[in-house]
PDB file of N, CA and C in Angstrom:
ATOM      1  N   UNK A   1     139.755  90.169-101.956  1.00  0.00           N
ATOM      2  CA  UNK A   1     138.549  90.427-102.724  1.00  0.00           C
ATOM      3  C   UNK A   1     138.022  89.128-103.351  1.00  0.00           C
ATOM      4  N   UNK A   2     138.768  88.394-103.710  1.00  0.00           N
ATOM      5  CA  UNK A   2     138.815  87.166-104.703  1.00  0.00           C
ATOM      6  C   UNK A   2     137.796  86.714-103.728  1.00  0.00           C
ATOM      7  N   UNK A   3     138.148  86.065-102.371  1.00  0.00           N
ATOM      8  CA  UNK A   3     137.576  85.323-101.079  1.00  0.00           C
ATOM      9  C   UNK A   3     136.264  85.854-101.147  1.00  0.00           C
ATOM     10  N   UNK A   4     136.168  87.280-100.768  1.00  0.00           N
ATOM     11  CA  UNK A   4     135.149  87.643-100.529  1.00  0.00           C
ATOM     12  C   UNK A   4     133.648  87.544-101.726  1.00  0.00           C
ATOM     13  N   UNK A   5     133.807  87.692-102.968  1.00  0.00           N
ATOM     14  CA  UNK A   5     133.197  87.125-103.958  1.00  0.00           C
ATOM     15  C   UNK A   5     132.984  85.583-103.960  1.00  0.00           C
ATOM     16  N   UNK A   6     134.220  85.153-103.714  1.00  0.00           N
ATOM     17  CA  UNK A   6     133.401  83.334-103.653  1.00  0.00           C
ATOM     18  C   UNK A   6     132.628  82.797-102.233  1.00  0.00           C
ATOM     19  N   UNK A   7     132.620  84.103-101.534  1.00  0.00           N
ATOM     20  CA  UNK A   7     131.743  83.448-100.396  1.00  0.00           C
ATOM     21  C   UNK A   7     130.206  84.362-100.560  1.00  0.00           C
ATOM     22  N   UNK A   8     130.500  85.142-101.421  1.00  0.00           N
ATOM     23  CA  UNK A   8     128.402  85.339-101.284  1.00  0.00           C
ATOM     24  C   UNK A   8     128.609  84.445-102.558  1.00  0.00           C
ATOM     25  N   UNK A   9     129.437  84.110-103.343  1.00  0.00           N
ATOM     26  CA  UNK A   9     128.365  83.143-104.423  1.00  0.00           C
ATOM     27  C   UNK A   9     128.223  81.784-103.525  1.00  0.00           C
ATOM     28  N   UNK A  10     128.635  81.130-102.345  1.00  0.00           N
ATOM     29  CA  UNK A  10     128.290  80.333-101.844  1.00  0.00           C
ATOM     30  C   UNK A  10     126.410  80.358-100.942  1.00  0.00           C
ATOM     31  N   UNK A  11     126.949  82.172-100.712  1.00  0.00           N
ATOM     32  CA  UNK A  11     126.125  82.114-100.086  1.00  0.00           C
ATOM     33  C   UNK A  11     124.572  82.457-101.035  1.00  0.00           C
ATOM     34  N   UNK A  12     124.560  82.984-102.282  1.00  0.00           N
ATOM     35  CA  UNK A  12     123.433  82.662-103.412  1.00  0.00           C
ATOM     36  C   UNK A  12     123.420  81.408-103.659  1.00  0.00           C
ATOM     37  N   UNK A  13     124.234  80.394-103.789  1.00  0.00           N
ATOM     38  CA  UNK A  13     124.049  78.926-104.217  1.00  0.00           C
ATOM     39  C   UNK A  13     122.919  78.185-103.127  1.00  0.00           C
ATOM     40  N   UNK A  14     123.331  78.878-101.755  1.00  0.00           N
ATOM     41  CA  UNK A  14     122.322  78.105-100.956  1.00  0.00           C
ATOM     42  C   UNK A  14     121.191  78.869-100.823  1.00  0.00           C
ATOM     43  N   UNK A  15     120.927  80.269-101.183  1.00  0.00           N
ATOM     44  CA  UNK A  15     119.371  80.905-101.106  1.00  0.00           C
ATOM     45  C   UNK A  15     118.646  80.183-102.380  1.00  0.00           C
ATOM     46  N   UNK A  16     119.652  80.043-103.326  1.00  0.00           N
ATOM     47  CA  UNK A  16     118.667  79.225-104.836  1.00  0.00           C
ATOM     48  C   UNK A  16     118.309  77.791-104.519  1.00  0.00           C
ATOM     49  N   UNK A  17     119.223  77.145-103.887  1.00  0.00           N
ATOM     50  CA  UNK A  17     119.001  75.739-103.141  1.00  0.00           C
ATOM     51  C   UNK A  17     117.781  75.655-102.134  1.00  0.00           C
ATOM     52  N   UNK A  18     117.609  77.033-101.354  1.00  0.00           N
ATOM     53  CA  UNK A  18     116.512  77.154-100.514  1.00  0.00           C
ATOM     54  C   UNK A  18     114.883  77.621-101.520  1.00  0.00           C
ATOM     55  N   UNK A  19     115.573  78.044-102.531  1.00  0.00           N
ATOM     56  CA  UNK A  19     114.127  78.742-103.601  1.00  0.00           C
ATOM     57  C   UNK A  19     113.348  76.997-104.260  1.00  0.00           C
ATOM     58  N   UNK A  20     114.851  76.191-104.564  1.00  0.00           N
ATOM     59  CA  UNK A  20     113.877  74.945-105.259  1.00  0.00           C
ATOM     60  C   UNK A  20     113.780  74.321-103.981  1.00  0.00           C
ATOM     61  N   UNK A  21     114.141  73.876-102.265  1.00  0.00           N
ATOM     62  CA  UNK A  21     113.184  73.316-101.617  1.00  0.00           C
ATOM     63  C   UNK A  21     112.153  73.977-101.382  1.00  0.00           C
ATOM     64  N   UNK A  22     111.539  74.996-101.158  1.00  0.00           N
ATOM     65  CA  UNK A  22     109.881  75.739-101.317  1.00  0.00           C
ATOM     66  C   UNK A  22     109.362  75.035-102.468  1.00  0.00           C
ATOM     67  N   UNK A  23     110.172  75.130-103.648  1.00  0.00           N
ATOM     68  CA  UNK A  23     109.060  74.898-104.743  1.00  0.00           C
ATOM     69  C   UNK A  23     108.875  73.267-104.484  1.00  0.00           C
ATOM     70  N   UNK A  24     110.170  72.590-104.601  1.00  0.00           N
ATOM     71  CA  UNK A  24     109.456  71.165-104.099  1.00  0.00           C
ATOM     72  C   UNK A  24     108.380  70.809-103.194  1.00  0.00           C
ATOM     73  N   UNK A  25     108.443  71.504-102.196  1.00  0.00           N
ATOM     74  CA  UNK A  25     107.655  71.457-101.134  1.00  0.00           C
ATOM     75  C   UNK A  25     106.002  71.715-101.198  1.00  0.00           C
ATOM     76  N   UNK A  26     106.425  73.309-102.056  1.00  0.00           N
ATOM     77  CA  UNK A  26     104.424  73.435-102.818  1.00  0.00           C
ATOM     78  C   UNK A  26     104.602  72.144-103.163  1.00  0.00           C
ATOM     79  N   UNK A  27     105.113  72.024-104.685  1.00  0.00           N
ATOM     80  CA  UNK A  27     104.860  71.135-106.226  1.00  0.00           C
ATOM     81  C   UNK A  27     103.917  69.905-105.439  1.00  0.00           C
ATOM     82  N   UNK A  28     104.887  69.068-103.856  1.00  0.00           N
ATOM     83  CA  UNK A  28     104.411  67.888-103.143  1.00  0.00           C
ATOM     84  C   UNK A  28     103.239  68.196-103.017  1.00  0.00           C
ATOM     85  N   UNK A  29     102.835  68.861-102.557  1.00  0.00           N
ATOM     86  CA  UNK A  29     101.761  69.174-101.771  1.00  0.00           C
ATOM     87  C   UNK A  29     100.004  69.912-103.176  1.00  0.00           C
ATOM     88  N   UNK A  30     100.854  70.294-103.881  1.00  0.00           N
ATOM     89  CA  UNK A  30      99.816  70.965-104.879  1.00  0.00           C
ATOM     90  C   UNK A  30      99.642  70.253-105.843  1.00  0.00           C
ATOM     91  N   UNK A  31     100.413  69.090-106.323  1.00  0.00           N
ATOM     92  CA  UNK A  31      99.698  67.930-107.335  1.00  0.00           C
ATOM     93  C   UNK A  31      99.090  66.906-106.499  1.00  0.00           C
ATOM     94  N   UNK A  32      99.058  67.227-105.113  1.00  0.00           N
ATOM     95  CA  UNK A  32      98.141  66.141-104.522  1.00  0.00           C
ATOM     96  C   UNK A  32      98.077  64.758-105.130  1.00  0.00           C
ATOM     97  N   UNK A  33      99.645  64.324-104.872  1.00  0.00           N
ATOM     98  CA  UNK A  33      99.609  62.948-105.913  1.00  0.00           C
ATOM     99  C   UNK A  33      98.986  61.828-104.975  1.00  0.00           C
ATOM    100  N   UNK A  34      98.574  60.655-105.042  1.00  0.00           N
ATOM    101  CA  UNK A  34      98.140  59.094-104.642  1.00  0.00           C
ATOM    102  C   UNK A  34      99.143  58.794-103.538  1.00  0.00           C
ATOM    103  N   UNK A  35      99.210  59.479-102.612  1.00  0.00           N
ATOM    104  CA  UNK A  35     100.341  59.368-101.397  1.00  0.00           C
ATOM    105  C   UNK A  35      99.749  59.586-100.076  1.00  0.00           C
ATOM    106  N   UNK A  36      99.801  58.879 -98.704  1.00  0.00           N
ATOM    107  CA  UNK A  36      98.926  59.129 -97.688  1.00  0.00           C
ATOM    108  C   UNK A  36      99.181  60.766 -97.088  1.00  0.00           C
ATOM    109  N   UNK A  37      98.158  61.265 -96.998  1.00  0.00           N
ATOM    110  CA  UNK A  37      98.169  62.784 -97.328  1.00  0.00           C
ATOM    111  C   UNK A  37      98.587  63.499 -96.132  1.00  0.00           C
ATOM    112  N   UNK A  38      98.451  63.059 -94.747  1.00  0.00           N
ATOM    113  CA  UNK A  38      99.333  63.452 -93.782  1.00  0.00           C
ATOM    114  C   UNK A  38     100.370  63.083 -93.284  1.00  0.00           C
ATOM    115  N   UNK A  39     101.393  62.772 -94.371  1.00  0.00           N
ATOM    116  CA  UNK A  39     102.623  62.235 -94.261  1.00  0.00           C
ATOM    117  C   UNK A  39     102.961  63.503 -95.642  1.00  0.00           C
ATOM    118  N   UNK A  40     102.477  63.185 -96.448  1.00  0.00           N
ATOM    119  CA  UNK A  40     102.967  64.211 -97.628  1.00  0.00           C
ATOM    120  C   UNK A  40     102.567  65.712 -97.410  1.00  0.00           C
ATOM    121  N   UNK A  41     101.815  66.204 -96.618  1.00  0.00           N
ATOM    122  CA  UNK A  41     101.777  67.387 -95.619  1.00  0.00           C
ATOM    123  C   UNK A  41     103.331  67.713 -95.001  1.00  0.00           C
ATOM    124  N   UNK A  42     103.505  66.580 -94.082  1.00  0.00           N
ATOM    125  CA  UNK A  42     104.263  66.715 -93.323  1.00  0.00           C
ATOM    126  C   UNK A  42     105.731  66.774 -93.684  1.00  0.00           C
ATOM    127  N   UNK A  43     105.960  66.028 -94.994  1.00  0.00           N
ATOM    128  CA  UNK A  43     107.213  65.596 -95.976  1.00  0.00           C
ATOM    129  C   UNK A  43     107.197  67.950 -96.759  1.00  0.00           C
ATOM    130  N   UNK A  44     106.287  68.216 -97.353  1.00  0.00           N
ATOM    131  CA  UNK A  44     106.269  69.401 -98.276  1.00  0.00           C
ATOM    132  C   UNK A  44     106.188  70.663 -96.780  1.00  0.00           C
ATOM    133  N   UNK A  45     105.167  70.377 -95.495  1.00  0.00           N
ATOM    134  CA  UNK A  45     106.590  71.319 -94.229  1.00  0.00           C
ATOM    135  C   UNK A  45     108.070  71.421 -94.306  1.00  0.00           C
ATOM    136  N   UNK A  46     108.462  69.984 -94.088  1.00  0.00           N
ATOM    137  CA  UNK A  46     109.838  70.176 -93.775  1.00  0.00           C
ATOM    138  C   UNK A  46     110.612  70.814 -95.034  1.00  0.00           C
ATOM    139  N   UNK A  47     110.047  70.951 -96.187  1.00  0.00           N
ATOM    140  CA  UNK A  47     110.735  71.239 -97.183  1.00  0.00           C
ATOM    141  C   UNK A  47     110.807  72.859 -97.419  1.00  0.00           C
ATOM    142  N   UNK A  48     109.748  73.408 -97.484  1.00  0.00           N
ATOM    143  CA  UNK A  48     109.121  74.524 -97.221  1.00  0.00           C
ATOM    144  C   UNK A  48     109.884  75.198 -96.197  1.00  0.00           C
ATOM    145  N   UNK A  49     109.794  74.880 -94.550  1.00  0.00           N
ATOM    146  CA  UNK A  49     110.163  75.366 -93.473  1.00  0.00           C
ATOM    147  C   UNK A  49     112.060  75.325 -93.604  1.00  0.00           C
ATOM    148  N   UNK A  50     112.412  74.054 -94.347  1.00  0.00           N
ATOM    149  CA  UNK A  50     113.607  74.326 -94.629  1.00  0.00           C
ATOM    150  C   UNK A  50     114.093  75.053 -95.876  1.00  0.00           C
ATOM    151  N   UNK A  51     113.278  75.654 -96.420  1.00  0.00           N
ATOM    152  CA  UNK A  51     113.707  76.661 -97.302  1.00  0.00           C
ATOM    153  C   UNK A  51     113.555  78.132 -96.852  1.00  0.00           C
ATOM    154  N   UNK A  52     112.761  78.120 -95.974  1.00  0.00           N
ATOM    155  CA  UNK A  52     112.741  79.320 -95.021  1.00  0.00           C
ATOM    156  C   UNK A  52     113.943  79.791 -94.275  1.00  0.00           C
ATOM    157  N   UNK A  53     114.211  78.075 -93.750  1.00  0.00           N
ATOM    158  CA  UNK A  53     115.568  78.847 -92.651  1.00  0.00           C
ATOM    159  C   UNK A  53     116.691  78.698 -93.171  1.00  0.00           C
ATOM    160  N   UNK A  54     117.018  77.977 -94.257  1.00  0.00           N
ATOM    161  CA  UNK A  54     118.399  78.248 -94.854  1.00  0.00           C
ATOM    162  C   UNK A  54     119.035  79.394 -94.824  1.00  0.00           C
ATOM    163  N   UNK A  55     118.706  80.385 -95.899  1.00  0.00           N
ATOM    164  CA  UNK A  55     119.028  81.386 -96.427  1.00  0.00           C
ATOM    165  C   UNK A  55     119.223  82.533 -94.946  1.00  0.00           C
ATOM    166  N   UNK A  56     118.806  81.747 -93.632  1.00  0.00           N
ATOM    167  CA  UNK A  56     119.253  82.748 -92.447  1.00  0.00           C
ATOM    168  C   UNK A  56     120.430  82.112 -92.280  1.00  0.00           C
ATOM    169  N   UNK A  57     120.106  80.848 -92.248  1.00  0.00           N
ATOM    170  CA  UNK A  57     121.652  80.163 -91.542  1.00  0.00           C
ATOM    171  C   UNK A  57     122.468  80.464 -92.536  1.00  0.00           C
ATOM    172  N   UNK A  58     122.956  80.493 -93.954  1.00  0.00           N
ATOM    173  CA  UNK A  58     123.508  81.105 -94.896  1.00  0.00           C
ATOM    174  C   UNK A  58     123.992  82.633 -94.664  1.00  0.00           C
ATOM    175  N   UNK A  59     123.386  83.591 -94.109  1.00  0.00           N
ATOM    176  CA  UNK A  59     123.886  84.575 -94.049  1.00  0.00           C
ATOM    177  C   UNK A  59     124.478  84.589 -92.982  1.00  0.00           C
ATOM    178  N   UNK A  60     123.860  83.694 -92.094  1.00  0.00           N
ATOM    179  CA  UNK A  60     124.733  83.983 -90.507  1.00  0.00           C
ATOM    180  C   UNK A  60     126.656  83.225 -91.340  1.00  0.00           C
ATOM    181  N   UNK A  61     126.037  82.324 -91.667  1.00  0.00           N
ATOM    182  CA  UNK A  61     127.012  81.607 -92.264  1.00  0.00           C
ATOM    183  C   UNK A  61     128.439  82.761 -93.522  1.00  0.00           C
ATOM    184  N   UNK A  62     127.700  82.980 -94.035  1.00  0.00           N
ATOM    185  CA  UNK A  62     128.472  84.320 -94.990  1.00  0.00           C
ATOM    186  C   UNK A  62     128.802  85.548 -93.845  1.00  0.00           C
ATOM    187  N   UNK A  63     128.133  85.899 -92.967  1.00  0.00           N
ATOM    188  CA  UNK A  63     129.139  86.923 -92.163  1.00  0.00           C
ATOM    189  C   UNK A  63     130.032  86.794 -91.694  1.00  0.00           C
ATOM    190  N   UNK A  64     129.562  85.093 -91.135  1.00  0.00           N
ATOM    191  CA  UNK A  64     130.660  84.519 -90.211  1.00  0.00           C
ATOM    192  C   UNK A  64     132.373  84.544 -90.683  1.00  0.00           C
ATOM    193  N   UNK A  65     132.120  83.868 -92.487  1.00  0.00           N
ATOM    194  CA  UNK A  65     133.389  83.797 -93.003  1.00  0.00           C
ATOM    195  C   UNK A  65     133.569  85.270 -93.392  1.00  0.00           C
ATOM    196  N   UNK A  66     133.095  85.834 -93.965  1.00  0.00           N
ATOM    197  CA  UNK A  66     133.832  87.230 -94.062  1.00  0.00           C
ATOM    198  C   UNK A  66     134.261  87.824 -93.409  1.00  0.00           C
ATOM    199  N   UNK A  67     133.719  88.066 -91.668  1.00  0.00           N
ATOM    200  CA  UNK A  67     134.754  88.248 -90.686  1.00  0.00           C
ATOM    201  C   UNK A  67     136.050  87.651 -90.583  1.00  0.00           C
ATOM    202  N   UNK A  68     136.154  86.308 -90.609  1.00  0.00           N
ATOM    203  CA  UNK A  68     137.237  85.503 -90.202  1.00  0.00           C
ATOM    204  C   UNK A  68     138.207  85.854 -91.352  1.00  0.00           C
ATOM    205  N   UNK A  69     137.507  85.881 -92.502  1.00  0.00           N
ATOM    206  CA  UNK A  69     138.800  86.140 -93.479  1.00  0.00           C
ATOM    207  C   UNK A  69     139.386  87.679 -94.218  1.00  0.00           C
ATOM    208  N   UNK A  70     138.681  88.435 -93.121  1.00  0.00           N
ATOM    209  CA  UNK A  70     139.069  89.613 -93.137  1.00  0.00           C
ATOM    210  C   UNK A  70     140.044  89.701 -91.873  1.00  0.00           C
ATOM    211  N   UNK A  71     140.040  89.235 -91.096  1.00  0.00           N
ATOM    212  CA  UNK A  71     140.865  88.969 -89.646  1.00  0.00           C
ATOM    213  C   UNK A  71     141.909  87.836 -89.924  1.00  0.00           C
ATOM    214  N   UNK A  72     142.089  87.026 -91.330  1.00  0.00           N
ATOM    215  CA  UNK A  72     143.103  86.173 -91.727  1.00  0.00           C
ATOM    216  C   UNK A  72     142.716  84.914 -90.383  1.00  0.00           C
ATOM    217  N   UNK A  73     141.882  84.454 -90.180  1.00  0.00           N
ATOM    218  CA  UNK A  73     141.421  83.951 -89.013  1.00  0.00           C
ATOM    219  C   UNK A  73     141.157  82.426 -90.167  1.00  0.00           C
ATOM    220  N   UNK A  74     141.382  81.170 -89.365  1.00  0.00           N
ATOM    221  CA  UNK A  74     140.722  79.906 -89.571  1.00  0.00           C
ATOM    222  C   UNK A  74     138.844  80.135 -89.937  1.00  0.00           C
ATOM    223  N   UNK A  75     138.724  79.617 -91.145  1.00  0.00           N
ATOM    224  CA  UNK A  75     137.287  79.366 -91.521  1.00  0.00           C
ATOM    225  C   UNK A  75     137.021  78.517 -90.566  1.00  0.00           C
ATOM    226  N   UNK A  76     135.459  78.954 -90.063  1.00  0.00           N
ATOM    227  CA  UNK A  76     134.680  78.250 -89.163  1.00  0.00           C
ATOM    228  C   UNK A  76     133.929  77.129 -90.019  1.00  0.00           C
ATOM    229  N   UNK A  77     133.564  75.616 -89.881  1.00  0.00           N
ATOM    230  CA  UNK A  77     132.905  74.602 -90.072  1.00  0.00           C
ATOM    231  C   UNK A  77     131.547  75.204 -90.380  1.00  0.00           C
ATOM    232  N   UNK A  78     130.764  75.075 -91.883  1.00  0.00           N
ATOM    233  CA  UNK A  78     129.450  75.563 -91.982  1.00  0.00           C
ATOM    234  C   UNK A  78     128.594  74.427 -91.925  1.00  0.00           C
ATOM    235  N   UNK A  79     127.291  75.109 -90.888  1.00  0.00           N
ATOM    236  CA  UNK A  79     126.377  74.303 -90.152  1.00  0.00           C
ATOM    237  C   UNK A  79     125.161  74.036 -91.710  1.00  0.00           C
ATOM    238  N   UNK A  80     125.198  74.773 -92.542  1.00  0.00           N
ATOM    239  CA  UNK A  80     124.459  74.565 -94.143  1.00  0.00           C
ATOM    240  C   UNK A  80     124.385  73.308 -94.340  1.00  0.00           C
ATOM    241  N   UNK A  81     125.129  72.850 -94.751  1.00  0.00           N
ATOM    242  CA  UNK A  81     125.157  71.376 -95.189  1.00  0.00           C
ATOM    243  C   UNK A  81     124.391  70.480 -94.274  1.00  0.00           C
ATOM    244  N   UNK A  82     124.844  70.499 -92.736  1.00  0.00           N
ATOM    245  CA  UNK A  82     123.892  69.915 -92.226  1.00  0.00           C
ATOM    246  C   UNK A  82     122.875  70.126 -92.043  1.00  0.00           C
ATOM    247  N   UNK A  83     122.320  71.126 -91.956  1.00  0.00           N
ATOM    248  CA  UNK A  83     120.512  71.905 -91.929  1.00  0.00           C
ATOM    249  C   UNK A  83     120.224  71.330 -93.592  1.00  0.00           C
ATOM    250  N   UNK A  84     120.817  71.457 -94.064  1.00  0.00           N
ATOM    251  CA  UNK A  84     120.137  70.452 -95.499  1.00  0.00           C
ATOM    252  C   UNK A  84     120.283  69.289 -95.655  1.00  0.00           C
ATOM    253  N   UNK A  85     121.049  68.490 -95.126  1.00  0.00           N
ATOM    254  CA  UNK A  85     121.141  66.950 -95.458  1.00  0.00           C
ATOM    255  C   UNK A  85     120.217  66.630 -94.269  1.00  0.00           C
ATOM    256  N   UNK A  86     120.315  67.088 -93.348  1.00  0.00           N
ATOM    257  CA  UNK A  86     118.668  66.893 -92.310  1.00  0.00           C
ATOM    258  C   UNK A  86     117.061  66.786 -92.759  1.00  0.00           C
ATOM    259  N   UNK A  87     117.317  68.070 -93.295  1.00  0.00           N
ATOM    260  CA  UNK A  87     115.759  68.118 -93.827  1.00  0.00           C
ATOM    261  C   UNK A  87     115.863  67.331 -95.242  1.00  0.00           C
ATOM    262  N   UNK A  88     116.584  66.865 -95.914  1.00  0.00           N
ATOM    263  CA  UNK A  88     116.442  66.044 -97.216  1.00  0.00           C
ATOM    264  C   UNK A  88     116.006  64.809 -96.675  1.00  0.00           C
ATOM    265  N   UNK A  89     117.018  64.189 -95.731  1.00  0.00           N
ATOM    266  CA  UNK A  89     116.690  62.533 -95.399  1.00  0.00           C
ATOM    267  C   UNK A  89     115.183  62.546 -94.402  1.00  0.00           C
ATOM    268  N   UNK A  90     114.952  63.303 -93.796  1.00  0.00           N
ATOM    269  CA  UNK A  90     113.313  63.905 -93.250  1.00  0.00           C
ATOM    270  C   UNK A  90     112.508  63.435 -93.900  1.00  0.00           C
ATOM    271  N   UNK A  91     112.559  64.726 -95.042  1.00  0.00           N
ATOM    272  CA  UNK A  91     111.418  64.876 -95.860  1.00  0.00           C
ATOM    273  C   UNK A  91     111.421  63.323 -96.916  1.00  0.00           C
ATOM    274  N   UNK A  92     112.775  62.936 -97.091  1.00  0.00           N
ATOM    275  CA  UNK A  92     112.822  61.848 -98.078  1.00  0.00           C
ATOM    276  C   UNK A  92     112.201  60.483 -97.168  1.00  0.00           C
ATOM    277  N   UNK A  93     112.427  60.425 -96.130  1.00  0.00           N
ATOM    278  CA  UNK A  93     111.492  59.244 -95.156  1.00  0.00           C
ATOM    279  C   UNK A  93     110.221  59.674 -94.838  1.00  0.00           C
ATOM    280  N   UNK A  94     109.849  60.323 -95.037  1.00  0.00           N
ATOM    281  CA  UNK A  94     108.251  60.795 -94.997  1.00  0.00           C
ATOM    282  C   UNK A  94     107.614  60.411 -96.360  1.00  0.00           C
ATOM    283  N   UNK A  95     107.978  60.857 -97.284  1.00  0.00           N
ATOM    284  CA  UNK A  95     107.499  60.420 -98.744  1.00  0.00           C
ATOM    285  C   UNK A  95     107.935  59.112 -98.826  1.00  0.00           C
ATOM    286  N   UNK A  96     109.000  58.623 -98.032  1.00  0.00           N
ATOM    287  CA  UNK A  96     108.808  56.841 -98.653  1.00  0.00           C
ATOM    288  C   UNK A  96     107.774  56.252 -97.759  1.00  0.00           C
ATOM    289  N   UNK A  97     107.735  56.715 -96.881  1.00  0.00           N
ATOM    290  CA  UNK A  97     106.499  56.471 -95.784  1.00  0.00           C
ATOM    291  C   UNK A  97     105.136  56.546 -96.144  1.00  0.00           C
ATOM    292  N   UNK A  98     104.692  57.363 -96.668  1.00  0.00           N
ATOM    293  CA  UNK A  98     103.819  57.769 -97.846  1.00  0.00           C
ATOM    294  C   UNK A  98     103.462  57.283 -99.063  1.00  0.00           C
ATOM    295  N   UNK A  99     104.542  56.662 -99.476  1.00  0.00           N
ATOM    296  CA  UNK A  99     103.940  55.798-100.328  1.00  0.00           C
ATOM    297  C   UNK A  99     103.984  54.522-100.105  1.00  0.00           C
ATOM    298  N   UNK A 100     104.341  53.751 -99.451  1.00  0.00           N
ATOM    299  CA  UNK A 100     104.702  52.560 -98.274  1.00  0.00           C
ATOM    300  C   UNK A 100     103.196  52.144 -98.301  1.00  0.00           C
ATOM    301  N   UNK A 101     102.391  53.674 -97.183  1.00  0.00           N
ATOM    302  CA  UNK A 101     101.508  53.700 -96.603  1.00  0.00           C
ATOM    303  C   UNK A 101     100.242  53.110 -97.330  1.00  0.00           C
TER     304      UNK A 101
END
């Protein structure tokens, strides 16, 4: 039971992680700050679109381990981390690009 509780709070840690990239993603895009504007489009997508698909890969991710550790089975490697450190260094070279620009 213990297991099973610390893996949906993993798996809420990354839907709330996916709630503030959306809002970053508006915030970029809706203070329309002094930044070349189709790069900062393109920087508040990836942020946005990756707040969209987290919270799937997260659940695929949370079934995955709750199977395995209901079957006493080896935890599978979660693909989360990388679908977010992807779209961070993305979106973070687009906005330095952007203001570069």
């Amino acid at each position: 039971m213990r297991f099973s509780l610390a893996n949906e709070r993993t798996f809420l840690a990354w839907t709330r992680t996916a709630l503030a990239l959306m809002a970053g993603g508006v915030a970029l895009e809706a203070l329309a700050l002094d930044l070349y504007a189709p790069l900062r489009l393109a920087a508040s997508l990836v942020l946005i679109i990756t707040g969209i698909v987290l919270p799937v890969v997260a659940w695929f991710e949370w079934a995955r381990v709750e199977r395995r550790t209901r079957e006493g089975r080896p935890l599978p490697h979660p693909p989360t981390g990388i679908v977010l450190a992807v779209a961070v260094v993305v979106a973070g070279v687009l906005v330095l690009l952007a203001v570069l620009r």
